[in-house]
N, C-alpha and C. Protein backbone atom coordinates (compact mmCIF):
# COMPACT_ATOMS: atom_id res chain seq x y z
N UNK A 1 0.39 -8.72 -3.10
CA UNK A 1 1.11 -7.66 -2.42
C UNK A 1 2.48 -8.19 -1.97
N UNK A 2 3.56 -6.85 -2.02
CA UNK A 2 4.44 -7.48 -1.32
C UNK A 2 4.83 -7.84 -0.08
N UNK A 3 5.78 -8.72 0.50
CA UNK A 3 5.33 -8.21 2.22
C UNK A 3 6.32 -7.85 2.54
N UNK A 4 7.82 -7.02 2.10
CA UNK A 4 8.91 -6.03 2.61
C UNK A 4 9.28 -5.52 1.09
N UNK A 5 9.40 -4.19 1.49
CA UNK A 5 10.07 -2.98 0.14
C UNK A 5 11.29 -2.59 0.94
N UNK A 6 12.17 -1.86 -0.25
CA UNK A 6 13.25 -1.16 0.74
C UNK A 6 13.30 0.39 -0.05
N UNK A 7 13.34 1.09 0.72
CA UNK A 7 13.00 2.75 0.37
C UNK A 7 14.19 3.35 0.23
N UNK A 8 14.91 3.21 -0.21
CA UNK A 8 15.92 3.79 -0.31
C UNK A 8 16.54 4.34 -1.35
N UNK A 9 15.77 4.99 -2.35
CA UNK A 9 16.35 5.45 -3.68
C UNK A 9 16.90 4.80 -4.68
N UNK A 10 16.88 3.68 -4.41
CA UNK A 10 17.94 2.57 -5.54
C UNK A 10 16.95 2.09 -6.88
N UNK A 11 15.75 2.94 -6.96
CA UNK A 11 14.68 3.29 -8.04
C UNK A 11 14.62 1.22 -8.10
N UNK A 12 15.18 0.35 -7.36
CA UNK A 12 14.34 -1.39 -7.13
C UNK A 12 13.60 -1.39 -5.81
N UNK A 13 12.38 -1.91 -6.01
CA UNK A 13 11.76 -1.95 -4.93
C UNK A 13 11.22 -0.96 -3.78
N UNK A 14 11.47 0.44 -4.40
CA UNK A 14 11.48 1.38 -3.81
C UNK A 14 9.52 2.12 -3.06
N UNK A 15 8.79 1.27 -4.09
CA UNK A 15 7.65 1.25 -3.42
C UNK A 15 6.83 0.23 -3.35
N UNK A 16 5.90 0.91 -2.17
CA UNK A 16 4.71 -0.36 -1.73
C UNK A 16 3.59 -0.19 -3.01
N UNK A 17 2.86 -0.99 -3.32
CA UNK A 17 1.94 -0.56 -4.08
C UNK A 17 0.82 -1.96 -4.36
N UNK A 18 -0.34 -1.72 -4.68
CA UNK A 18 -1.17 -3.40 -4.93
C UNK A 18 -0.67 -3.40 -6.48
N UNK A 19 -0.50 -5.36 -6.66
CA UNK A 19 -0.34 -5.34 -7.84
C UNK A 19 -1.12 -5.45 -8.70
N UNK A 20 -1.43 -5.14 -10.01
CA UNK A 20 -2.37 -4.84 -10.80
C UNK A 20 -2.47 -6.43 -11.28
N UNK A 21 -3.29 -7.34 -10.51
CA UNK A 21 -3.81 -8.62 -11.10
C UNK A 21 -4.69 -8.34 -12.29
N UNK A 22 -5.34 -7.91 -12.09
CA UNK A 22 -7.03 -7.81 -12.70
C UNK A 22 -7.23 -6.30 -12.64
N UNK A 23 -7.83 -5.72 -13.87
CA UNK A 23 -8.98 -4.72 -14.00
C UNK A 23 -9.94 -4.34 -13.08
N UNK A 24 -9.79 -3.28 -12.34
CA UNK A 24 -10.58 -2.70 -10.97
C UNK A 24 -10.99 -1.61 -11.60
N UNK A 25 -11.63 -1.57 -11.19
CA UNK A 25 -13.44 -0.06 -10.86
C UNK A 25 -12.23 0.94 -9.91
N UNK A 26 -12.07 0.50 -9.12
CA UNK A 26 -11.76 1.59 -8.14
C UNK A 26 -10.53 1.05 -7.14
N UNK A 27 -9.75 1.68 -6.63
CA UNK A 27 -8.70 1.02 -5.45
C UNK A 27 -8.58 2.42 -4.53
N UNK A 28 -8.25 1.70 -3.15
CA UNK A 28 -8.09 2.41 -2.05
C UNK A 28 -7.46 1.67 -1.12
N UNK A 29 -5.95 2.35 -1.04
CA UNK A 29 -4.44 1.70 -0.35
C UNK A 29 -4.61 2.72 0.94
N UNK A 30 -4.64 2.04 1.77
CA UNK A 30 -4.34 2.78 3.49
C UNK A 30 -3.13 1.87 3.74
N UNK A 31 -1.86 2.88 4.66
CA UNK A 31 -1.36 1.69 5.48
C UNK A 31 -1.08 2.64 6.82
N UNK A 32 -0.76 2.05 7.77
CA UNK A 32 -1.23 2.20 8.98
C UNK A 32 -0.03 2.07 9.57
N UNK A 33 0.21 2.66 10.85
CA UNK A 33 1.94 2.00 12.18
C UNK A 33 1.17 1.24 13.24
N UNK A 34 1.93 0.87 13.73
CA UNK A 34 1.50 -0.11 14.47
C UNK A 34 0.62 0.26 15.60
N UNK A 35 0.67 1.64 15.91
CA UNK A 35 -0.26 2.48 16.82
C UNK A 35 -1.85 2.60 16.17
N UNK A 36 -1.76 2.47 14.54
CA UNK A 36 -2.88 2.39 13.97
C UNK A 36 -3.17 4.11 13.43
N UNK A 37 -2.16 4.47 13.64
CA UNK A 37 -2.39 5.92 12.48
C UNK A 37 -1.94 5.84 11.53
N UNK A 38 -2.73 6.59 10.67
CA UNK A 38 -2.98 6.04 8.93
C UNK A 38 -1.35 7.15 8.60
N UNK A 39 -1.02 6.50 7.96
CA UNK A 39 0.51 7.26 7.65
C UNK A 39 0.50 7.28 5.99
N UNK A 40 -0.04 6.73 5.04
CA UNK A 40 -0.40 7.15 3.90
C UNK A 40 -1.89 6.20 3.43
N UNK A 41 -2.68 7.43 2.50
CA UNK A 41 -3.49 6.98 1.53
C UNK A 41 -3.51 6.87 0.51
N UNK A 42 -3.97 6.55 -0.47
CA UNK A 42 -3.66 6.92 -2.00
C UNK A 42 -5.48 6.46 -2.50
N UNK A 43 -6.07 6.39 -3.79
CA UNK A 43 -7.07 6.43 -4.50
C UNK A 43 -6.40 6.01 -5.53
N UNK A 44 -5.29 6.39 -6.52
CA UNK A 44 -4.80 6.52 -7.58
C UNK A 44 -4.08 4.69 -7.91
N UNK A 45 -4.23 4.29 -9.18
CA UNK A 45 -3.95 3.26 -9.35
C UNK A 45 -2.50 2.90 -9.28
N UNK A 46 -1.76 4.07 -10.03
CA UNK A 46 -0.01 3.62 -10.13
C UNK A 46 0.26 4.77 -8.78
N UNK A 47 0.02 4.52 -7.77
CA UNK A 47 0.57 5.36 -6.86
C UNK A 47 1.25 4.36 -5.99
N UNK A 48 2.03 4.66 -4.93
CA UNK A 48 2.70 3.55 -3.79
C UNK A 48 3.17 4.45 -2.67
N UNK A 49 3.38 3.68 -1.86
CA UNK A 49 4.07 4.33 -0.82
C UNK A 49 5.25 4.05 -0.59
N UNK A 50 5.81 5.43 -0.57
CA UNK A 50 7.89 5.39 -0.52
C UNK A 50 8.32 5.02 0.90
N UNK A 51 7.42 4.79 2.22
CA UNK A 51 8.24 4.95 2.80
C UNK A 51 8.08 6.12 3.79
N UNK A 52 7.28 6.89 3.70
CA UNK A 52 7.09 8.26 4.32
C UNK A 52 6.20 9.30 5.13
N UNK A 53 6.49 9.54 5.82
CA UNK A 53 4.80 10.17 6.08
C UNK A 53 5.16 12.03 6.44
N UNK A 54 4.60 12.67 5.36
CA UNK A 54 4.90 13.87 5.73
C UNK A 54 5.97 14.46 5.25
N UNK A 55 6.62 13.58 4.23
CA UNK A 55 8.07 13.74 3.47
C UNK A 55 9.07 13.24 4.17
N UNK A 56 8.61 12.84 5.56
CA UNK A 56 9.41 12.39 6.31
C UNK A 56 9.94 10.88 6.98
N UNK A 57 10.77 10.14 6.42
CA UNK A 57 11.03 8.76 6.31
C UNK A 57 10.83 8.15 7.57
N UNK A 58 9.84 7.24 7.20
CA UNK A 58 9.23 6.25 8.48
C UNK A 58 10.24 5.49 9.01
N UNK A 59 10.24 4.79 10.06
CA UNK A 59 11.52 4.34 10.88
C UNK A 59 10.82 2.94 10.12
N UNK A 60 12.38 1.77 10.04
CA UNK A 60 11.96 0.50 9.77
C UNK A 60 11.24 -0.29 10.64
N UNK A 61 10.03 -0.92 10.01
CA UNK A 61 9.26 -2.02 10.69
C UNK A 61 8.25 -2.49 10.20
N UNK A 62 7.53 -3.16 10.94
CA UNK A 62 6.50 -3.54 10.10
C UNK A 62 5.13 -2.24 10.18
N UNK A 63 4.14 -2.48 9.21
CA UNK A 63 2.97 -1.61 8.86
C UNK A 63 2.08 -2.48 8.38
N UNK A 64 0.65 -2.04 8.38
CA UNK A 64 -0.77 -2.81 8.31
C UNK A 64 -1.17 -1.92 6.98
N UNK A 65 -1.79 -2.61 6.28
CA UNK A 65 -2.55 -1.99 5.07
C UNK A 65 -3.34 -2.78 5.11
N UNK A 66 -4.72 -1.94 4.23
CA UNK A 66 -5.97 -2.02 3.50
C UNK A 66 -6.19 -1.78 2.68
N UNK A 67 -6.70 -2.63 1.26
CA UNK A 67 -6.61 -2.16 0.23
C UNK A 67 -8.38 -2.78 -0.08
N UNK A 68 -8.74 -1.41 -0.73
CA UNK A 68 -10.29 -1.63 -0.61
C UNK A 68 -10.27 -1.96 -2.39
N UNK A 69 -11.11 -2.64 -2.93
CA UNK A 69 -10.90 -2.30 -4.83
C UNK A 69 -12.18 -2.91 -4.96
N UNK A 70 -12.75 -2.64 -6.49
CA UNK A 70 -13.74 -3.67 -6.66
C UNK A 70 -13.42 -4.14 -8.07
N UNK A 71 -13.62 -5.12 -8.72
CA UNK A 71 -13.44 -5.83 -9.68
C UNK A 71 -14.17 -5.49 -10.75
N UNK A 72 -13.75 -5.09 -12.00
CA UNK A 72 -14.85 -4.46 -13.42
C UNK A 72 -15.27 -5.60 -13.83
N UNK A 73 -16.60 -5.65 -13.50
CA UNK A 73 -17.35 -6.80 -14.14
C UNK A 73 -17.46 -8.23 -13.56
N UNK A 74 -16.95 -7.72 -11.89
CA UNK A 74 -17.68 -9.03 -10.68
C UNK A 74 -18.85 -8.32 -10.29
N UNK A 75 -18.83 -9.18 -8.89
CA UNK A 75 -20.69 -9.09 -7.83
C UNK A 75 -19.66 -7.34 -7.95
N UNK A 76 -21.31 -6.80 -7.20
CA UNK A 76 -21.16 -5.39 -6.76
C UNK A 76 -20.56 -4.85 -5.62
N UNK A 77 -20.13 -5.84 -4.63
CA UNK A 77 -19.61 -5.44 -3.53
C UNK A 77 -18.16 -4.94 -3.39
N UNK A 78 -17.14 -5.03 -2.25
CA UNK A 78 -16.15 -4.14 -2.65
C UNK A 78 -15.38 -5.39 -2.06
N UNK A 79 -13.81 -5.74 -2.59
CA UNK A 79 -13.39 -6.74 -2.09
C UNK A 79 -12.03 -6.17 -1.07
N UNK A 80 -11.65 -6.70 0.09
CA UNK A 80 -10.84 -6.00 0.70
C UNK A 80 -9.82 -6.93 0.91
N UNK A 81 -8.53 -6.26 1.10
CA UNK A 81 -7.42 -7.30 1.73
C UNK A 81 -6.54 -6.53 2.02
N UNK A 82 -6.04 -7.29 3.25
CA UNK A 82 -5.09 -6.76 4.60
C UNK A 82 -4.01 -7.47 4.71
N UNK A 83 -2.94 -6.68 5.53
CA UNK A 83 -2.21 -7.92 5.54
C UNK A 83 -0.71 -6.72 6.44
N UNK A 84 0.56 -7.34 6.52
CA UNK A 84 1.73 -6.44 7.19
C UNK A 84 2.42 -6.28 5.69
N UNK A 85 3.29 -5.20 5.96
CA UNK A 85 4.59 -5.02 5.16
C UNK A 85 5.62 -4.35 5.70
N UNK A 86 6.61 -5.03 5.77
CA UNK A 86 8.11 -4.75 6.04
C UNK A 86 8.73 -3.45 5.86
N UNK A 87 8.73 -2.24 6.16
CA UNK A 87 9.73 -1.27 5.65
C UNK A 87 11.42 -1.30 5.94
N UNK A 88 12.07 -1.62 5.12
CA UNK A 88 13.57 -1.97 5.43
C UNK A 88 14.23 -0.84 5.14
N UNK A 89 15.04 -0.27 6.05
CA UNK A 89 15.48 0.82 5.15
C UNK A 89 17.42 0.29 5.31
């Protein structure tokens, strides 16, 4: 993952997103403000977050994500990882 994007239309770096290491079953991107309200979700593999919540551009700072996935053809459980990311605008 990365740990700062900058949202600003310049179509570089313009979204958050997990990077596609490995072949997953399934992914699930939450990221969170620092109050801990979920400000975007996604399910979808090439999806990311611009930056926004509501169409409406998040102020710069940091944010918490969770990214839930499981691996095609590991153990059965679900592997998770957390971590901050930077929104710079």
């Amino acid at each position: 993952m990365v740990t700062a994007f900058e949202s600003n239309d310049d179509v570089k770096n313009d979204l958050f997103y997990p990077n596609d290491i490995c072949k997953t079953e399934y992914i699930h991107l939450f990221v969170y403000n620092r109050w801990g309200e979920l400000i975007y979700f996604t399910d979808l593999f090439n999806d990311g977050w611009n930056g926004t919540r509501d169409d409406v551009p998040c102020s710069m700072g940091v944010y918490i994500y969770v990214c839930r996935y499981r691996i095609i053809d590991a153990s059965s459980a679900n592997d998770i990882k957390t971590g901050n990311v930077t929104l710079i605008r």
